[in-house]
Protein backbone atom coordinates (compact mmCIF):
# COMPACT_ATOMS: atom_id res chain seq x y z
CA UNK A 1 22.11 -17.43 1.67
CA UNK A 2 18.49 -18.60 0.41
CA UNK A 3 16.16 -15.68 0.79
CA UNK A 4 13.57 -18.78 0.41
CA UNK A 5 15.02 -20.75 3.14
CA UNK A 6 13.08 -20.78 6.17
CA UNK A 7 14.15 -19.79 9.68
CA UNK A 8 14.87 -23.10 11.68
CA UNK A 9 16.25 -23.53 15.50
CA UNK A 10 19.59 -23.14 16.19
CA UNK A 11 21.63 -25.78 15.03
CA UNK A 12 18.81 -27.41 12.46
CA UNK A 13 18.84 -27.23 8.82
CA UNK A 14 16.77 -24.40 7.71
CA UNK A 15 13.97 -25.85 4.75
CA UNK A 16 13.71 -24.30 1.63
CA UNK A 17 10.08 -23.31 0.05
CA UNK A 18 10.42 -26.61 -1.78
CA UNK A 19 11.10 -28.91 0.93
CA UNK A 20 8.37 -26.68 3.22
CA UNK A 21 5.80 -27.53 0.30
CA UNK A 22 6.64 -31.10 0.02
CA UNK A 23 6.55 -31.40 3.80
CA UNK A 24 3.09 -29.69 4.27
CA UNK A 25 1.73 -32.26 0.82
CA UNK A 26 3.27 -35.12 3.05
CA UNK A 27 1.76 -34.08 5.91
CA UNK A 28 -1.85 -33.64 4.25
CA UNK A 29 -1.38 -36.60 2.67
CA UNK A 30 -1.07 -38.02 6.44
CA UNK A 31 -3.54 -36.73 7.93
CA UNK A 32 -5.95 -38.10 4.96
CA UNK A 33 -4.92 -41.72 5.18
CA UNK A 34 -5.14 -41.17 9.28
CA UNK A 35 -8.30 -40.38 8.88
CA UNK A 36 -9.71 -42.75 6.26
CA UNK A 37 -8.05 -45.67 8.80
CA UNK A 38 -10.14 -44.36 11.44
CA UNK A 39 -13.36 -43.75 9.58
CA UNK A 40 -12.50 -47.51 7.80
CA UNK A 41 -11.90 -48.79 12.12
CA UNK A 42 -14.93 -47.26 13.11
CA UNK A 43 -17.74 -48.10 10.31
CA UNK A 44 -16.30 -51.82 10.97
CA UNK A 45 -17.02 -51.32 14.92
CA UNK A 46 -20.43 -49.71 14.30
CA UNK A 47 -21.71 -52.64 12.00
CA UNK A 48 -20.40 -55.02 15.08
CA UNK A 49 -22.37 -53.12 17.40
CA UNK A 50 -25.54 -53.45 15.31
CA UNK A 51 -25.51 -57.23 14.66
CA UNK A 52 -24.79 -57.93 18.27
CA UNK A 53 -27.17 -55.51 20.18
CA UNK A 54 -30.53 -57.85 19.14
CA UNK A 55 -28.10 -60.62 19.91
CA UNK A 56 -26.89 -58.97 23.65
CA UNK A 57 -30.45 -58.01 24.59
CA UNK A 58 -31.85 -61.73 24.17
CA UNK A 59 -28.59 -63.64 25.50
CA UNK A 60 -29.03 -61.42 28.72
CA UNK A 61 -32.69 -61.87 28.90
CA UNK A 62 -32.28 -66.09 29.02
CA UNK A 63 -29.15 -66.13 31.17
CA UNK A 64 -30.76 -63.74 33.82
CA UNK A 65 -33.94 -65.58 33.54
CA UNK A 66 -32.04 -68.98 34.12
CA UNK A 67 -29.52 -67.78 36.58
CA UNK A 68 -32.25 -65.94 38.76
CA UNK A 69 -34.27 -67.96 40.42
CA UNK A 70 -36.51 -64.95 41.88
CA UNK A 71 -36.54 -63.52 38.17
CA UNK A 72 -37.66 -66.78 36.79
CA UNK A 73 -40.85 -67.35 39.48
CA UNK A 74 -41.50 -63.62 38.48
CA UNK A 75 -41.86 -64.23 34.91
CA UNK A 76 -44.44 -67.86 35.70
CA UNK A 77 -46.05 -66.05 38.15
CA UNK A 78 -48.64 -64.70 35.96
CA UNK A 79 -49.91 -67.43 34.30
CA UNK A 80 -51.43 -69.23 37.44
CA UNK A 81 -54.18 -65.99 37.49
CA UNK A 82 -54.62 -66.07 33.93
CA UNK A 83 -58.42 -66.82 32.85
CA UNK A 84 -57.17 -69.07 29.43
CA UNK A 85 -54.88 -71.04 31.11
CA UNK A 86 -57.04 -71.90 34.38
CA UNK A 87 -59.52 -72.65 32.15
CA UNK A 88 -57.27 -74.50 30.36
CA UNK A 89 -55.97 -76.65 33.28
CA UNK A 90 -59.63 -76.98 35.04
CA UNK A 91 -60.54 -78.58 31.62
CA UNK A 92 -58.06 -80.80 31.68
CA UNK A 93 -58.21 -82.26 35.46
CA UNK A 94 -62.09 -82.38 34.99
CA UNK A 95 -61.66 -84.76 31.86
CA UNK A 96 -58.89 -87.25 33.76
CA UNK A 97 -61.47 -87.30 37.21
CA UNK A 98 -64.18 -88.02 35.33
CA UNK A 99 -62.52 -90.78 33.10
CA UNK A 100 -61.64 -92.52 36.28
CA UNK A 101 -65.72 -92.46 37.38
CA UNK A 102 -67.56 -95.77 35.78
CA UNK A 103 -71.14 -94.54 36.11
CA UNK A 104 -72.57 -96.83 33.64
CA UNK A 105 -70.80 -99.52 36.37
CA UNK A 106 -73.35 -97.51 38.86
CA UNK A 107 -76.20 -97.52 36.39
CA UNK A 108 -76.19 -101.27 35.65
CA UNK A 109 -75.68 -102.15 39.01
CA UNK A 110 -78.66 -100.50 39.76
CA UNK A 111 -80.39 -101.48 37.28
CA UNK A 112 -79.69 -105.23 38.06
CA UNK A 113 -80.62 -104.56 41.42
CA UNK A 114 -84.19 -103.05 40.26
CA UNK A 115 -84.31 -106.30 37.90
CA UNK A 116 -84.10 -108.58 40.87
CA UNK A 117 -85.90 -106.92 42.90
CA UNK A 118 -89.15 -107.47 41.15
CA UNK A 119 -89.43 -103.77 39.57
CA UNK A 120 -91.38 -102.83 36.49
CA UNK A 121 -89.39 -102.81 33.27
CA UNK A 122 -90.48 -99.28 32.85
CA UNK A 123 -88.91 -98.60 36.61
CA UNK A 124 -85.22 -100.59 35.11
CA UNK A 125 -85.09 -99.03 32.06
CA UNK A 126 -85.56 -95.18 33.97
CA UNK A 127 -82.40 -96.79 35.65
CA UNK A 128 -80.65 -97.20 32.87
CA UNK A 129 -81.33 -94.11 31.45
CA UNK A 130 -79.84 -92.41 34.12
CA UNK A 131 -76.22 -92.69 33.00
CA UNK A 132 -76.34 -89.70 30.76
CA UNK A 133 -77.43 -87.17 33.51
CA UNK A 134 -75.71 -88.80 36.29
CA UNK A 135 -71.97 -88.17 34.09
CA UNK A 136 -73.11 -84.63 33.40
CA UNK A 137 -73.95 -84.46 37.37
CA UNK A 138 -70.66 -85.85 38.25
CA UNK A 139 -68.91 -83.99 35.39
CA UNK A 140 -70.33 -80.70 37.08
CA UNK A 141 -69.09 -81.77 40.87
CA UNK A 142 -66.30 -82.17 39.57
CA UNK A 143 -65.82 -79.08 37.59
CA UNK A 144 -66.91 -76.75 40.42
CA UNK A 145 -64.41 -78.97 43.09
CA UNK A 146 -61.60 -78.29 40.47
CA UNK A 147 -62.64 -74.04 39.50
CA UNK A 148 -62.51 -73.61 43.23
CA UNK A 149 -59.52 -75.09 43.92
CA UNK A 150 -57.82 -73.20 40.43
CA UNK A 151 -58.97 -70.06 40.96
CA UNK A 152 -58.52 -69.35 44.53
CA UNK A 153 -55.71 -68.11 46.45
CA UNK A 154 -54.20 -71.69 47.18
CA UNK A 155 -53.80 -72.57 43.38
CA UNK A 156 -51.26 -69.33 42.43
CA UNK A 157 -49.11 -70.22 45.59
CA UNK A 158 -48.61 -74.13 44.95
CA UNK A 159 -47.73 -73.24 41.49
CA UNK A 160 -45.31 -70.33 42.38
CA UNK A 161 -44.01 -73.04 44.81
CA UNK A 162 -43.99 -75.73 42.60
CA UNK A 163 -41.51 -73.31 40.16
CA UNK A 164 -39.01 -72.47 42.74
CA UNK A 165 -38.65 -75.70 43.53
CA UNK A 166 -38.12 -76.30 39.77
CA UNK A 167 -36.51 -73.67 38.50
CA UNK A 168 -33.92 -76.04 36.53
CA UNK A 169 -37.19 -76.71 34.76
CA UNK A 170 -35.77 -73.60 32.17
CA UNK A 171 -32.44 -74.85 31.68
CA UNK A 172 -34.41 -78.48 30.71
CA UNK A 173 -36.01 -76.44 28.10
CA UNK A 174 -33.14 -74.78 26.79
CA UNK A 175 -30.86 -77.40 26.50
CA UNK A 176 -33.13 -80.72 26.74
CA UNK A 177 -31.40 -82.35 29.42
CA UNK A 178 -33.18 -83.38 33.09
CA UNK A 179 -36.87 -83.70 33.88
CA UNK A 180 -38.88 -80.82 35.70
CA UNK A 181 -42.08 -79.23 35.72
CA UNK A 182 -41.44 -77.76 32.46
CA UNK A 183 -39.01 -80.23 29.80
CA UNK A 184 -38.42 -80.57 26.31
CA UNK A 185 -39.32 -83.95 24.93
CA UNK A 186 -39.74 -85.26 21.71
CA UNK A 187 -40.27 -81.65 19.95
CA UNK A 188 -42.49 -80.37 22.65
CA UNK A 189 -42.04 -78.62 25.74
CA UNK A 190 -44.40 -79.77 28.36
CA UNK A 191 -45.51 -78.45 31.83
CA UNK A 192 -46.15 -80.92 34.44
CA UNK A 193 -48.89 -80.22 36.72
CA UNK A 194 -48.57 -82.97 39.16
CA UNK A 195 -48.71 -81.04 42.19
CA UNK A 196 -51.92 -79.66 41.15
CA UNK A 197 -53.54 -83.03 40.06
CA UNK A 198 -52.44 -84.17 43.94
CA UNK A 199 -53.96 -81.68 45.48
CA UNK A 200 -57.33 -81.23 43.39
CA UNK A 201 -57.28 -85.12 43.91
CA UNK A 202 -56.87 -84.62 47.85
CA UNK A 203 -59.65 -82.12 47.53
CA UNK A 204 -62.23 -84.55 45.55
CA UNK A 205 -61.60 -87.43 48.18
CA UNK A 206 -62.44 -85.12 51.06
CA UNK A 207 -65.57 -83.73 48.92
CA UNK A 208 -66.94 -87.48 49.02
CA UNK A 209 -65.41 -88.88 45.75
CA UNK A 210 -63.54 -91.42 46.42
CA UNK A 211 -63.27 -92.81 42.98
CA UNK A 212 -60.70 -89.58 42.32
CA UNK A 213 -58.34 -91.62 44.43
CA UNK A 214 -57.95 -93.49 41.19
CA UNK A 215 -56.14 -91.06 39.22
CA UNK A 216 -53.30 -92.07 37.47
CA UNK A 217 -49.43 -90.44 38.67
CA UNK A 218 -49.10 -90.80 34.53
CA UNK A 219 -50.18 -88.43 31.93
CA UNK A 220 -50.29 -85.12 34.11
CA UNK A 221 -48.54 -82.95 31.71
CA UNK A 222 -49.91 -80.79 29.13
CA UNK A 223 -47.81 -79.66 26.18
CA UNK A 224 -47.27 -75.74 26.05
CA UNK A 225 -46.34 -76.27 22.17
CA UNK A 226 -44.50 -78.37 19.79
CA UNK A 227 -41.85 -77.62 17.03
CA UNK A 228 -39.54 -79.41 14.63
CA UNK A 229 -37.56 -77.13 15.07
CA UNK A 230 -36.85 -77.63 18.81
CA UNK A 231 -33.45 -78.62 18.38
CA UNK A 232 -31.71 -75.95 16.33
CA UNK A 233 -33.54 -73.48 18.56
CA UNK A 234 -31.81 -75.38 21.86
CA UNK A 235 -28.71 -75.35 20.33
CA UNK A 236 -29.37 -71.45 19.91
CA UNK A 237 -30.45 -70.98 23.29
CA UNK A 238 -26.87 -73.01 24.82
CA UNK A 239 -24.97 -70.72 22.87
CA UNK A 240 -26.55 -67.18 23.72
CA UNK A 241 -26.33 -68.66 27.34
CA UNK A 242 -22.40 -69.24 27.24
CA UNK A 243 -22.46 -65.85 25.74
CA UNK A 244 -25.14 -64.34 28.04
CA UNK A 245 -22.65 -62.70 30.17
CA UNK A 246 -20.37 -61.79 27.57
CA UNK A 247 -22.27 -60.67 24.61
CA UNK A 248 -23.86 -57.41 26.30
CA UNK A 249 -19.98 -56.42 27.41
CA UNK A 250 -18.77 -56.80 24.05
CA UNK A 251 -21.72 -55.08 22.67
CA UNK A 252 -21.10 -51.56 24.73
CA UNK A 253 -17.16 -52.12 24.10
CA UNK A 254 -17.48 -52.01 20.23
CA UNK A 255 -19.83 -48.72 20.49
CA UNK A 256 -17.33 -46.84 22.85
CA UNK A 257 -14.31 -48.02 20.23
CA UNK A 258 -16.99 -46.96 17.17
CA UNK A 259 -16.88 -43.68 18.45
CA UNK A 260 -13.58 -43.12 20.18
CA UNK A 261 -12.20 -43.88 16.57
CA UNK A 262 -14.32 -41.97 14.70
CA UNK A 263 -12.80 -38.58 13.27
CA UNK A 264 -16.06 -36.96 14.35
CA UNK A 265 -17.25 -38.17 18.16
CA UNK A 266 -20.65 -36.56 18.40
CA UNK A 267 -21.38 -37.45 14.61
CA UNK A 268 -20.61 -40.86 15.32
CA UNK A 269 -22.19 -40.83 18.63
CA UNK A 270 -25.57 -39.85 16.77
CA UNK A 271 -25.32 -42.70 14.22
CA UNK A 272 -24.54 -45.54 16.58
CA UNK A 273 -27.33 -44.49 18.91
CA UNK A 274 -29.56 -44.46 15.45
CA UNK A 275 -28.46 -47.69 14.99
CA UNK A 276 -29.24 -48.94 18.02
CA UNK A 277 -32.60 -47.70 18.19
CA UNK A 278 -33.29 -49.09 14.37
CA UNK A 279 -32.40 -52.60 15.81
CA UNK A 280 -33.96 -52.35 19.02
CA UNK A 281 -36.94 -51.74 16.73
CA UNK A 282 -36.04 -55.08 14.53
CA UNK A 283 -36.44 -56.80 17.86
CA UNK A 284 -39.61 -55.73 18.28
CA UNK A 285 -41.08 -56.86 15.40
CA UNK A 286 -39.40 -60.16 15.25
CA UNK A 287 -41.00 -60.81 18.78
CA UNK A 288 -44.71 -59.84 17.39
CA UNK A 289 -43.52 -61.69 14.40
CA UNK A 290 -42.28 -65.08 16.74
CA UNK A 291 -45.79 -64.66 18.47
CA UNK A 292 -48.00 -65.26 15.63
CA UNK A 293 -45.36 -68.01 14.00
CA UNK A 294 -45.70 -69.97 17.93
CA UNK A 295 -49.36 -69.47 17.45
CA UNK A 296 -49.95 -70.85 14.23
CA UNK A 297 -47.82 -73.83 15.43
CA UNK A 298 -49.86 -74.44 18.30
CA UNK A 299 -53.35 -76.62 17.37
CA UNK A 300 -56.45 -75.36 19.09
CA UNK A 301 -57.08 -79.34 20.47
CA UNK A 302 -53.38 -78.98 22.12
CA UNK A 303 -53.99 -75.17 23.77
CA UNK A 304 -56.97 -73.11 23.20
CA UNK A 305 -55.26 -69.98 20.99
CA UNK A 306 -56.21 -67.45 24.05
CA UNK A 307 -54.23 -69.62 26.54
CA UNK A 308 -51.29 -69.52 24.32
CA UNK A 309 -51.35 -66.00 23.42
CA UNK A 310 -51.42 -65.68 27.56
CA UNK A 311 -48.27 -67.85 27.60
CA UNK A 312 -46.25 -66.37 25.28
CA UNK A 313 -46.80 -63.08 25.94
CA UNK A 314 -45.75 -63.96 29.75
CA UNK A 315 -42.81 -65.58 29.37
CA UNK A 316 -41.37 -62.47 26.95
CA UNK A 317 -42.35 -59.41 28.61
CA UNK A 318 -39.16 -58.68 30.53
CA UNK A 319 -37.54 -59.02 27.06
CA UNK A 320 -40.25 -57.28 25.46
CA UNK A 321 -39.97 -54.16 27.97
CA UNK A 322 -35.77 -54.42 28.09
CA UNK A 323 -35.64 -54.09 24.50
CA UNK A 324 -38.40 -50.95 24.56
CA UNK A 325 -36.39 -49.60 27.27
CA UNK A 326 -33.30 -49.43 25.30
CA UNK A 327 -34.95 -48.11 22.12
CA UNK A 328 -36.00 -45.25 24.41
CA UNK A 329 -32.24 -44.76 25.75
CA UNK A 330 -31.01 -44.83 22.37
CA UNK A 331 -33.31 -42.69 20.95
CA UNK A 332 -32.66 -39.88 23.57
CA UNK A 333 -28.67 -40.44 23.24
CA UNK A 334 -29.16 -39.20 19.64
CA UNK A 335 -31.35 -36.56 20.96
CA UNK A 336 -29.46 -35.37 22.80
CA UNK A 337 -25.95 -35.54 20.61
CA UNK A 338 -27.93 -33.81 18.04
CA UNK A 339 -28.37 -31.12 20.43
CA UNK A 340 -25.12 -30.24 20.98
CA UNK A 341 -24.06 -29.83 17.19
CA UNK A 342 -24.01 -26.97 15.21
CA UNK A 343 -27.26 -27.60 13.17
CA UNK A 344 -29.58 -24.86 13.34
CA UNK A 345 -32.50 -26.36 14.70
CA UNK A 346 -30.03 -27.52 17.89
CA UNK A 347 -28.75 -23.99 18.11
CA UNK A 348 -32.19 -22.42 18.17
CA UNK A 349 -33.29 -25.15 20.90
CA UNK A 350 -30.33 -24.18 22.64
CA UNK A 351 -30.47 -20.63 22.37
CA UNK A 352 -33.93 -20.63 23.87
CA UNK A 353 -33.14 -22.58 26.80
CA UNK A 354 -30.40 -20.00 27.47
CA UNK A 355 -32.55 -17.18 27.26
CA UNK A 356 -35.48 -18.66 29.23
CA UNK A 357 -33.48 -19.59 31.93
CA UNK A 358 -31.79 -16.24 31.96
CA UNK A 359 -35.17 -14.49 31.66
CA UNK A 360 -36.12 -17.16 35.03
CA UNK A 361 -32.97 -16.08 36.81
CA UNK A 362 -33.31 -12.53 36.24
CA UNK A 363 -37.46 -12.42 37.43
CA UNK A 364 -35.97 -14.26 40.82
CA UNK A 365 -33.58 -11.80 41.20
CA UNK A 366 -35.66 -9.31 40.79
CA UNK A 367 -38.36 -10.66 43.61
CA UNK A 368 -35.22 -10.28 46.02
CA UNK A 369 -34.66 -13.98 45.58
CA UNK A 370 -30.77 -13.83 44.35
CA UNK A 371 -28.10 -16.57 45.15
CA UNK A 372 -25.16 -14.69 45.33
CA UNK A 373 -21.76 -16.43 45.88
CA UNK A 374 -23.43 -20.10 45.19
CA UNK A 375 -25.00 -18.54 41.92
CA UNK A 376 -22.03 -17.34 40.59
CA UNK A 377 -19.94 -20.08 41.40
CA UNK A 378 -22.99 -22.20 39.43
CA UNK A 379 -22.18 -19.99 36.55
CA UNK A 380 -18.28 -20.26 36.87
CA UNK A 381 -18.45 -23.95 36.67
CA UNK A 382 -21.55 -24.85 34.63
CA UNK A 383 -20.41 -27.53 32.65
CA UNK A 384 -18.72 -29.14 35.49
CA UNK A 385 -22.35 -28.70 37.15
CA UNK A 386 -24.00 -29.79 34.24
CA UNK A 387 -21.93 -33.03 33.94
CA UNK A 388 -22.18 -34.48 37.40
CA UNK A 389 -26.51 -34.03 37.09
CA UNK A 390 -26.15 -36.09 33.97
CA UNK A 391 -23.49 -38.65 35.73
CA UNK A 392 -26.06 -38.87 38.35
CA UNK A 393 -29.19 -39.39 35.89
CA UNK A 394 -26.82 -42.11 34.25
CA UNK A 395 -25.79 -43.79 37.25
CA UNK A 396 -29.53 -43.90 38.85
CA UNK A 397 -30.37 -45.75 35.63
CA UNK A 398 -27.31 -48.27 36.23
CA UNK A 399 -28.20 -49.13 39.74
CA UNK A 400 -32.23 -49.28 38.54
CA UNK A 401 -33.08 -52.76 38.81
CA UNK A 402 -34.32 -53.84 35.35
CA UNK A 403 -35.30 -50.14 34.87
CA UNK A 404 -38.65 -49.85 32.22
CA UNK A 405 -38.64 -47.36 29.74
CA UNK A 406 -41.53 -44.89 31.90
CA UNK A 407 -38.43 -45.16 34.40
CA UNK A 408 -36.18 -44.20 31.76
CA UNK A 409 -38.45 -41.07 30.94
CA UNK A 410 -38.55 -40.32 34.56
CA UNK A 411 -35.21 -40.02 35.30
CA UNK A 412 -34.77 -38.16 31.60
CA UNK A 413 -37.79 -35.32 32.97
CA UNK A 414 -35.92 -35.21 36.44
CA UNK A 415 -32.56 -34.49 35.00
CA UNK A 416 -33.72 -32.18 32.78
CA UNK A 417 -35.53 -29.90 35.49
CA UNK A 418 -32.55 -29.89 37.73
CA UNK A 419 -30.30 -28.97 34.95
CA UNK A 420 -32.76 -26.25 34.44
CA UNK A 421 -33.27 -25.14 37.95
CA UNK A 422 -29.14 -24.93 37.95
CA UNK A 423 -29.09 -22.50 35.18
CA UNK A 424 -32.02 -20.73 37.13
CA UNK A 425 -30.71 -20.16 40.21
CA UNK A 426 -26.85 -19.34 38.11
CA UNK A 427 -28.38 -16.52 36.53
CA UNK A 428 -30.17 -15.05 39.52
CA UNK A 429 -26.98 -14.75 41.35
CA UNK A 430 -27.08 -10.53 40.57
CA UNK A 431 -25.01 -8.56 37.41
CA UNK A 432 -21.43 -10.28 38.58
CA UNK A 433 -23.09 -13.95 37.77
CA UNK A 434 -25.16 -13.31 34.51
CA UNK A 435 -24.10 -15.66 31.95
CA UNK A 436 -25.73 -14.59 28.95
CA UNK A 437 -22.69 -13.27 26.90
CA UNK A 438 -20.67 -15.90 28.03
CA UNK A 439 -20.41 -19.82 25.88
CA UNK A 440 -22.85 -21.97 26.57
CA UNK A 441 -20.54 -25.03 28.82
């Protein structure tokens, strides 16, 4: 018999030290190759993750802005009670009324009349002199007929109006197909304000002027801005809204896989959540970056640069404040992953929690404030404790409807305290419920 051999079960060949030694090199050799597949599977996820989060964020800002009706007249809303574009659009109906008003017809009539009449040539020529301050007179009728009619309450609710009604307006933009208040055409996207002209038209008649009446139904549009580039960016926009609904899935799927697959979760946890926050930050500056290139583009004859700063920044702030939001989620994810490692700043922050909720639960304990039976069975089952709160914080922020990141923070601060005020009221259950020798769950 091999004094070598080693003990096997009954019936099994018994290995020698060679064959044990070859086995455990195999084995080893296993485990290394297991793992490099899985580090190799998840560095190919995480890079997935990152090129598609900028990509998810703006693919579910469009199709929830096209697809939501209610979300679409919330994001135009604004610019009806902005000062740059009222002024904008008062300038612009002023100029078409008063092109329609021939007051050098009114002067030389009168003039004529003066002429035959028998007046002085002094009295004829005041006449006719009279056409410069009788435009700037109309001009300023006109002006104050179309400010009041722009800047009171009636103005915001036709145009709010006027955008339900025309909420395929954003698809026209998007893809270039149809006609709406707001269309593509030509390299330009234009905004039709012919529900405003007929109204500050109605309101001129009734004011005395009938020669508004005469307004043309054409050239009612102004252009918000022009590109060459207005094709390849619709051809853009059609794809991330096929994708809209799709993209953001994906997105989540290949971080869950990046760190399921990863030899070390946590470790992987932190990096992806890095990530995420590093391209959340991309998207941040490529908006500020898109806002001065659409400026630039726009000429101060076609929109005043105020009124197009208004614009712009209106129609991206829900994508502006989604992507902030989830730079703040991603940025406490790693937080809080770093947390629970073994790094020594993490175990000091840890540490001290533990010992200044102990300290807590012991002072309430000692005011006669104990818990007893609830406190201990707090204690017995903190991490399951600990895991619903965070569930709960995590589902709130689910159900939140397009949740900001102060209402990220907010639910963060409120989690935290009642996580806190569990360990609290665990460690003022009496002696049988103290936790402080026991792990941390």
């Amino acid at each position: 018999m091999n004094p070598d051999a080693s003990p096997g079960p009954p019936g099994s060949h018994a290995m020698t030290a060679g064959e044990r030694a070859e086995y455990e090199r195999l084995r080893r050799h296993a485990a290394v190759r297991h793992r490099w597949v899985r580090r190799a599977g998840s560095s190919v996820f995480l890079v997935l993750t990152l090129l598609l989060a900028p990509l998810a964020v703006v693919a579910a800002w469009v199709q929830e802005t096209v697809s939501d009706t209610d979300r679409y007249v919330e994001t135009v809303a604004p610019l009806a009670s902005e000062p740059p574009v009222q002024q904008v659009v008062i300038d612009r109906l002023t100029d078409r009324v008063v092109r329609n008003v021939d007051v050098a017809a009114v002067t030389d009539a009168l003039s004529s009349s003066l002429r035959e009449a028998g007046a002085p040539a002094r009295t004829v020529a005041a006449a006719e002199s009279l056409e410069g301050p009788l435009r700037s007179a109309v001009r300023a009728a006109v002006d104050r007929t179309v400010t009041r009619v722009v800047t009171g309450d009636t103005f915001p609710q036709v145009w709010e109006e006027a955008n339900r009604r025309a909420h395929a307006a954003v698809v026209n933009v998007i893809t270039g197909d149809g006609e709406g208040a707001v269309h593509a055409r030509d390299g330009a996207v234009e905004l039709d304000l012919g529900p405003v002209v007929d109204q500050v038209r109605e309101r001129l008649v009734e004011a005395g002027f009938g020669e508004a009446a005469a307004i043309p139904d054409s050239d009612r549009t102004v252009t918000l801005f022009r590109t060459e580039e207005l094709d390849t960016a619709q051809d853009t926009m059609r794809l991330l809204d096929v994708l809209g609904a799709w993209l953001p899935v994906l997105t989540v799927v290949f971080a869950v896989l990046a760190v399921w697959t990863a030899p070390a979760h946590r470790v992987m946890l932190v990096v992806t959540a890095c990530g995420v926050a590093v391209m959340m930050a991309v998207l941040l500056v490529a908006l500020a970056v898109a806002r001065r290139v659409y400026l630039d583009s726009v000429p101060p004859r076609v929109l005043p640069g105020d009124a197009a700063a208004a614009i712009y920044d209106t129609f991206v702030r829900f994508l502006r404040d989604s992507t902030l939001t989830l730079l703040v989620v991603a940025v406490i994810t790693a937080l809080v992953g770093y947390l629970h490692g073994p790094g020594r700043p993490a175990r000091a922050v840890r540490s001290g929690a533990d010992r200044g909720t102990a300290a807590a639960g012991r002072a309430v304990y000692r005011a006669g404030l104990h818990t007893g039976s609830t406190g201990r069975r707090l204690a017995d089952h903190r991490a399951r404790a600990s895991g619903v709160v965070v569930a709960a914080g995590v589902l709130t922020l689910v159900l939140w409807n397009h949740p900001t990141a102060g209402a990220v923070a907010l639910v963060l601060g409120i989690t935290v305290a009642v996580l806190l005020v569990l360990a609290v009221l665990a460690a003022a259950a009496g002696p049988a419920g103290r936790t402080e020798d026991r792990p941390a769950g």
